[in-house]
Protein backbone atom coordinates (compact mmCIF):
# COMPACT_ATOMS: atom_id res chain seq x y z
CA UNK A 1 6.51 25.43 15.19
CA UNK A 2 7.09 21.35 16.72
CA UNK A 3 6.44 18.27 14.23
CA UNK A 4 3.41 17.75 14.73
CA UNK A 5 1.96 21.18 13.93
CA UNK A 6 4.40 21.36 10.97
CA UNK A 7 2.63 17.86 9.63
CA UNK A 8 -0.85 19.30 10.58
CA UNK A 9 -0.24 22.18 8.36
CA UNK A 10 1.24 20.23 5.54
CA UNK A 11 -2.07 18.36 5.57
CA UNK A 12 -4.52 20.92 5.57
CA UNK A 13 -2.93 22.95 3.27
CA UNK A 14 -2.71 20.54 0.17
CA UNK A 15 -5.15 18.53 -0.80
CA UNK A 16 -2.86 15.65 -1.40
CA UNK A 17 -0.16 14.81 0.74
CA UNK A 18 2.11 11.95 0.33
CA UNK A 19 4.69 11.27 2.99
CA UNK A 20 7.32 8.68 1.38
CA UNK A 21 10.76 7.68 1.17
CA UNK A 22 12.55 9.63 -1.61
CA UNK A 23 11.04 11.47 -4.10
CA UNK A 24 7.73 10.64 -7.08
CA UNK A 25 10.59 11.15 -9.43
CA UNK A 26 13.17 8.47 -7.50
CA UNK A 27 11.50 6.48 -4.63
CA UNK A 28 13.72 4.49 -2.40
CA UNK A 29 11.53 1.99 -1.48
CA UNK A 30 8.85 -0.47 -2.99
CA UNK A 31 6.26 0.90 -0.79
CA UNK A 32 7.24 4.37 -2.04
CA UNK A 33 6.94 3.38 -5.89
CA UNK A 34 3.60 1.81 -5.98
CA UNK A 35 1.97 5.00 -3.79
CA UNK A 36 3.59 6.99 -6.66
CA UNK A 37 2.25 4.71 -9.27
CA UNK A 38 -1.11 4.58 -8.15
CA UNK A 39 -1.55 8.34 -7.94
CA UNK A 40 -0.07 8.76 -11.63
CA UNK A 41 -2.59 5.85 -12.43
CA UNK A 42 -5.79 8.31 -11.05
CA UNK A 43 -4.18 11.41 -13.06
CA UNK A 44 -2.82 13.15 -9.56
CA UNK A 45 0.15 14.95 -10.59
CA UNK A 46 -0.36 18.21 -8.17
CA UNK A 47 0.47 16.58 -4.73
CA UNK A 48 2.84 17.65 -1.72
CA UNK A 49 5.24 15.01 -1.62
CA UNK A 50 7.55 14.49 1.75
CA UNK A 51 10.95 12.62 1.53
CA UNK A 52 11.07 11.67 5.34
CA UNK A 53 14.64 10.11 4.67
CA UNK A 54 15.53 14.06 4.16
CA UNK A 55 13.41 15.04 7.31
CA UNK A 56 13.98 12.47 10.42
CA UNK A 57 11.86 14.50 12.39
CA UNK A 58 9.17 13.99 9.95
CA UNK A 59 9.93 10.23 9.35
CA UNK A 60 9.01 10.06 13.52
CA UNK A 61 6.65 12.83 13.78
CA UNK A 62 4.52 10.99 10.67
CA UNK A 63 4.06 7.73 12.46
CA UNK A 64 3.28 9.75 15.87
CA UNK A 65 0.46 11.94 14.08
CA UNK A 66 -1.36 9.11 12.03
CA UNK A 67 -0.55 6.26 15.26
CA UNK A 68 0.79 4.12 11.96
CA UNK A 69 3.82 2.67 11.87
CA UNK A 70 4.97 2.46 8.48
CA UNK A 71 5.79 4.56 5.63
CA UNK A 72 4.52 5.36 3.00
CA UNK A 73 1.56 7.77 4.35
CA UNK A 74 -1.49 8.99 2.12
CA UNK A 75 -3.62 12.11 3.36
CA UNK A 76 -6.21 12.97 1.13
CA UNK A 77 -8.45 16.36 1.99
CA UNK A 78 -7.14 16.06 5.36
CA UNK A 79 -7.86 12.62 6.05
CA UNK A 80 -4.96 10.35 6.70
CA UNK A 81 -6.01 7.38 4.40
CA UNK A 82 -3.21 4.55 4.95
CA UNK A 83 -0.24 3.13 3.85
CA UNK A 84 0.85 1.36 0.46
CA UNK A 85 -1.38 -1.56 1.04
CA UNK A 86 -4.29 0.09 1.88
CA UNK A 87 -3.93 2.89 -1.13
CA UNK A 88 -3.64 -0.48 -3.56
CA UNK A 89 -6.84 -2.04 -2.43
CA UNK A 90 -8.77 1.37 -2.19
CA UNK A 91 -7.50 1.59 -5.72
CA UNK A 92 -8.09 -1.83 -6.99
CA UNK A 93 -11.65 -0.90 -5.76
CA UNK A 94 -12.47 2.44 -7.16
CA UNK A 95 -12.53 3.85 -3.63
CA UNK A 96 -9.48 5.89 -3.78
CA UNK A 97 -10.66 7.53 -7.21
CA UNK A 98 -14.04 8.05 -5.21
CA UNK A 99 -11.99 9.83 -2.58
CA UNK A 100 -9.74 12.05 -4.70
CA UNK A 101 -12.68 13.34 -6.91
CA UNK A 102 -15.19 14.64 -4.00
C-alpha cells in the first residue's frame, strides 16, 4: 500500500483523525498542543492520532494529500478541515462542535 492510500484509509476509517507532531499525551509543537486542547475542550477523546515526526513518509505524504503545507492536520468524517489556526477559529465559533456532532 503507497502513502497516500495508507492516509486515505486512516481517514475513512476513523471518524477523527489528527495528524500532529508527537503525541495528545506529549505534543512537540505549539501547533500540536492547541489541536489537542481544542478537541479535549469539545469532549473528543476517541480520535486516531498520527505522530508524523515517527512517520516521515506521513509527515510528506500529509501535506501531498490535503495540498497544505503545515502540520498540524484535522480530518473530521473524512473531510480534511485545516490546520491549528483554522481548528481555533472554527472553534471559537461553534463550527467545529457543529462539525464533530453531525
Amino acid at each position: 500500500m503507497d502513502i497516500q492510500e495508507k492516509i486515505r484509509q486512516q481517514v475513512a476509517d476513523h471518524p477523527v483523525v489528527l495528524y500532529m507532531k508527537g503525541t495528545p499525551q506529549s505534543p512537540q509543537c505549539g501547533f500540536s498542543a492547541n489541536a489537542v486542547r481544542i478537541l479535549t475542550a469539545l469532549g473528543i477523546k476517541d480520535f486516531l492520532s498520527v505522530d508524523v515526526l515517527r512517520a516521515p513518509e506521513i509527515r510528506q505524504g500529509i501535506k501531498d494529500f490535503a495540498n497544505w503545507p503545515t502540520i498540524p492536520q484535522l480530518y473530521i468524517y473524512g473531510e480534511f478541515i485545516g490546520g491549528a489556526d483554522i481548528m481555533s477559529e472554527m472553534y471559537q465559533s461553534g463550527e467545529l462542535r457543529q462539525l464533530l456532532n453531525r
